[in-house]
Protein backbone atom coordinates (compact mmCIF):
# COMPACT_ATOMS: atom_id res chain seq x y z
CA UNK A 1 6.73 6.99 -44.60
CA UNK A 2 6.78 9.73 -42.44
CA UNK A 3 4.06 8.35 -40.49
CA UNK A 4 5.84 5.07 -40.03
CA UNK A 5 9.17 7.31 -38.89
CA UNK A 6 6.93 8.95 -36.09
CA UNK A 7 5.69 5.23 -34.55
CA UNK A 8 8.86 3.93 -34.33
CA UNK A 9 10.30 7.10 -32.36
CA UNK A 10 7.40 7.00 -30.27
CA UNK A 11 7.88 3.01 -30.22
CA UNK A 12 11.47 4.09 -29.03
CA UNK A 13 10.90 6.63 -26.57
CA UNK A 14 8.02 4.18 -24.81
CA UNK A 15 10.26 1.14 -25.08
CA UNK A 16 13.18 3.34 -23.20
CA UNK A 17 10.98 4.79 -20.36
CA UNK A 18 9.83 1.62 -19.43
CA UNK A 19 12.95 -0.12 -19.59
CA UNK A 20 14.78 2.96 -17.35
CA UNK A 21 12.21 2.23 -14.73
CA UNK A 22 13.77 1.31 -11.54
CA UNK A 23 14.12 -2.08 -10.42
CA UNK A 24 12.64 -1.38 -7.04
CA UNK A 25 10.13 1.17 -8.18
CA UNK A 26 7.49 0.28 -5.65
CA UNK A 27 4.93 0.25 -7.48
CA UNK A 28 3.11 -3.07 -7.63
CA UNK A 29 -0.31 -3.92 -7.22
CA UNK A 30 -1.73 -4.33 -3.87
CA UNK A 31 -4.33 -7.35 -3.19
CA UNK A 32 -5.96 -8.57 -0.25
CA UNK A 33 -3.36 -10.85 0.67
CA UNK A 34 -0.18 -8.99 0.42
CA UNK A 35 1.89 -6.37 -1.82
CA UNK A 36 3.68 -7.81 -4.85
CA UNK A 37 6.26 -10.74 -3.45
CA UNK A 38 5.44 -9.71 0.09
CA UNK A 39 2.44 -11.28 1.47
CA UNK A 40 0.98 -11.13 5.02
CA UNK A 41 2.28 -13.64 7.38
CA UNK A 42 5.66 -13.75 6.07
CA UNK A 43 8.76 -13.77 8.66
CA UNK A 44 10.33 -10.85 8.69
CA UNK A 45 13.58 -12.48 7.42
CA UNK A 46 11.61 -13.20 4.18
CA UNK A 47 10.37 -9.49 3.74
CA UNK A 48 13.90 -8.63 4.66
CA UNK A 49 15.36 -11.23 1.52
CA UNK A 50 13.16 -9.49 -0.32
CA UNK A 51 13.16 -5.74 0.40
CA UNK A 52 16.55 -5.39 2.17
CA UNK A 53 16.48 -4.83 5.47
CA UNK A 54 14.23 -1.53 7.28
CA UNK A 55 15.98 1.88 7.36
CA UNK A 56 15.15 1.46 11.23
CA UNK A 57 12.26 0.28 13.65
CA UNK A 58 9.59 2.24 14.83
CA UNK A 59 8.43 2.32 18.81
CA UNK A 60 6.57 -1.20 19.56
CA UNK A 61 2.76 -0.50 19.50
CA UNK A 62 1.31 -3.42 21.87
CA UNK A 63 2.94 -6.48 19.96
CA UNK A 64 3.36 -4.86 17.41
CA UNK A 65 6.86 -3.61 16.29
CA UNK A 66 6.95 -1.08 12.90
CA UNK A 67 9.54 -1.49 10.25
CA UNK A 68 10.42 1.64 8.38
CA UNK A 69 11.84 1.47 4.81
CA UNK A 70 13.32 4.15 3.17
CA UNK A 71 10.65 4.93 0.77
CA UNK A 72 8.38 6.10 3.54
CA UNK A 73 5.17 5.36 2.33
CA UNK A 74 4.64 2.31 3.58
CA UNK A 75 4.38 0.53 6.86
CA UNK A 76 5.47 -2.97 7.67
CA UNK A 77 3.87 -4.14 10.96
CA UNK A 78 5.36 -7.37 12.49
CA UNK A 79 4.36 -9.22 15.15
CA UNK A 80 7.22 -9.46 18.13
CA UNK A 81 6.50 -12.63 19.46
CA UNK A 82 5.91 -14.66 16.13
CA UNK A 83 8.69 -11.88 13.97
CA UNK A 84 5.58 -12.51 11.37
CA UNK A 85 4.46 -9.45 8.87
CA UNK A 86 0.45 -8.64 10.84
CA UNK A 87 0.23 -5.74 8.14
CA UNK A 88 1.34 -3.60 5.41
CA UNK A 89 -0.06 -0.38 5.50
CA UNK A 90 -0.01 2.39 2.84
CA UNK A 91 -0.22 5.90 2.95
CA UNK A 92 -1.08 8.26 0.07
CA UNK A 93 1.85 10.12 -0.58
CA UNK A 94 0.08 13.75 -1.56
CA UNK A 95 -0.92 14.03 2.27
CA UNK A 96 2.77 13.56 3.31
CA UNK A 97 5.21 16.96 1.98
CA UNK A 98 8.50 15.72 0.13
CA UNK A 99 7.31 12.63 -1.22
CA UNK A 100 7.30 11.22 -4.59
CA UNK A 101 3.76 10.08 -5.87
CA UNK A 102 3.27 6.23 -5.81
CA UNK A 103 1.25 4.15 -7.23
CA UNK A 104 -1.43 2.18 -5.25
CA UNK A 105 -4.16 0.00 -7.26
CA UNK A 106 -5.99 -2.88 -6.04
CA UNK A 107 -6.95 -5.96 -8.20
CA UNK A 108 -10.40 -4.43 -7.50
CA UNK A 109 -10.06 -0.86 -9.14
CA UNK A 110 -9.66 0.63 -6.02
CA UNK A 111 -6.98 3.28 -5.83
CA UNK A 112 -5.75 6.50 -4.30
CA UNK A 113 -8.43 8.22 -6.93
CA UNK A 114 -10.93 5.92 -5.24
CA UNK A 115 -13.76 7.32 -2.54
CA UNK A 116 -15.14 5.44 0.46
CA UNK A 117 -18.32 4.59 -2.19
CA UNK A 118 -16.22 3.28 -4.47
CA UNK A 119 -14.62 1.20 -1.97
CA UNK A 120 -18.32 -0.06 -0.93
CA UNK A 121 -18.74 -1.24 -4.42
CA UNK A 122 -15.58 -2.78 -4.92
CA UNK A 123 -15.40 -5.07 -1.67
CA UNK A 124 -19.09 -4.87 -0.29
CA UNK A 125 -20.66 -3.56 3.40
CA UNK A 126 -17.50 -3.09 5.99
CA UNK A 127 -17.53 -5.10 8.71
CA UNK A 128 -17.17 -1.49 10.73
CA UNK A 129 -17.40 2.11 9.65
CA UNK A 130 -16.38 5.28 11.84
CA UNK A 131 -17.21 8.39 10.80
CA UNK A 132 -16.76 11.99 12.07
CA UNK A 133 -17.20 15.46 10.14
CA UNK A 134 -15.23 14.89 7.83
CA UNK A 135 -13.19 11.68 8.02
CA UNK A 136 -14.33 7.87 7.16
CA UNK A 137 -12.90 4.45 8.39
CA UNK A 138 -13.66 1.25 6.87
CA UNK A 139 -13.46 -1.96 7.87
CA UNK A 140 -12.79 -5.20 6.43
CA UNK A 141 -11.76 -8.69 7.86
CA UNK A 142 -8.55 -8.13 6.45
CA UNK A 143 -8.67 -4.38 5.38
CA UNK A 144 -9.07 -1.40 6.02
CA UNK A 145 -9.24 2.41 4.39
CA UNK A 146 -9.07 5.66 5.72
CA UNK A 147 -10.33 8.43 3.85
CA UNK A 148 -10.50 12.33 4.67
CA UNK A 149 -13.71 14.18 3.30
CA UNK A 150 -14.16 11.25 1.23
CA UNK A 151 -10.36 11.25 -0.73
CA UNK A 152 -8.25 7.79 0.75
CA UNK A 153 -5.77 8.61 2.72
CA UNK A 154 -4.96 5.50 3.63
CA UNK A 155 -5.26 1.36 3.60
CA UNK A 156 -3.67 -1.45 5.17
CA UNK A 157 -4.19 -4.99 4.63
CA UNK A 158 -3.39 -7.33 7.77
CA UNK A 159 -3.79 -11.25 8.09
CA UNK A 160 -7.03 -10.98 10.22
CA UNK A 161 -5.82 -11.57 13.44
CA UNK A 162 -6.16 -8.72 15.54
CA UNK A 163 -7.75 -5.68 15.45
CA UNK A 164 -6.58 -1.81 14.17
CA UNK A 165 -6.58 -0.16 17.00
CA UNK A 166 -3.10 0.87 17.05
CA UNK A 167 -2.61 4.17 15.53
């Protein structure tokens, strides 16, 4: 009996974390194509219906104009002339002070745990690596990671079109 008493409290407890979670915890699960409802290519007025609108804009880079959310930790890169979504990226939160951790996971396995090998072995040979002392950049047709003495510091996901040259 006492054992049954114990699994429900613990049944409890569980049950009420999960359903105190915040609605817009962002913590969804990033694939190559987008990050939960928002997906690459998407007008900004859809990212907008579906984050509520940027905290503010950053400085246009090229073409490129940044929208900054309150959370911080992630980057929404439209394009001016099209006011399309060219890339989301994401930024580990333990290399930014006064942050709360977030989650990042990829369909993949890859995560902010992950290491440039593991990244190799999830999505194959990058189209282009950089490397210096002792940081790495990867990539992808669509992606690309950033790591510092091999710990990800970084990843963005873009529709393709264009290259990362831009910070």
């Amino acid at each position: 009996m006492r054992y049954l008493y114990v699994s429900l409290v613990f049944v409890m407890i569980l049950s009420g974390a999960l359903l105190c979670q915040s609605p817009d915890t962002k913590d969804w699960v990033v694939t190559t194509k987008g990050w939960g409802e928002v997906k690459v290519g998407q007008s900004a007025e859809d990212v907008n219906s579906i984050l509520g609108p940027p905290a503010h804009f950053g400085p246009p880079v090229g073409n490129v104009i940044f929208a900054v959310y309150a959370w911080n930790e992630v980057d929404f890169a439209f394009r001016a002339e099209t006011q399309r979504l060219w890339a989301i990226c994401f930024h580990n939160p333990e290399n930014r002070s006064a942050h709360k951790a977030s989650v990042f996971r990829m369909n993949e396995g890859v995560n902010w745990n992950s290491t440039d090998d593991d990244v190799i072995k999830a999505f194959g040979a990058p189209i282009k690596t950089i490397t210096t002392t002792y940081r790495r950049r990867l990539e992808y047709e669509t992606m690309l990671f950033l790591f510092n003495d091999h710990r990800m510091t970084g990843a963005c996901i873009t529709d393709g079109k264009g290259d990362f040259r831009l910070r």
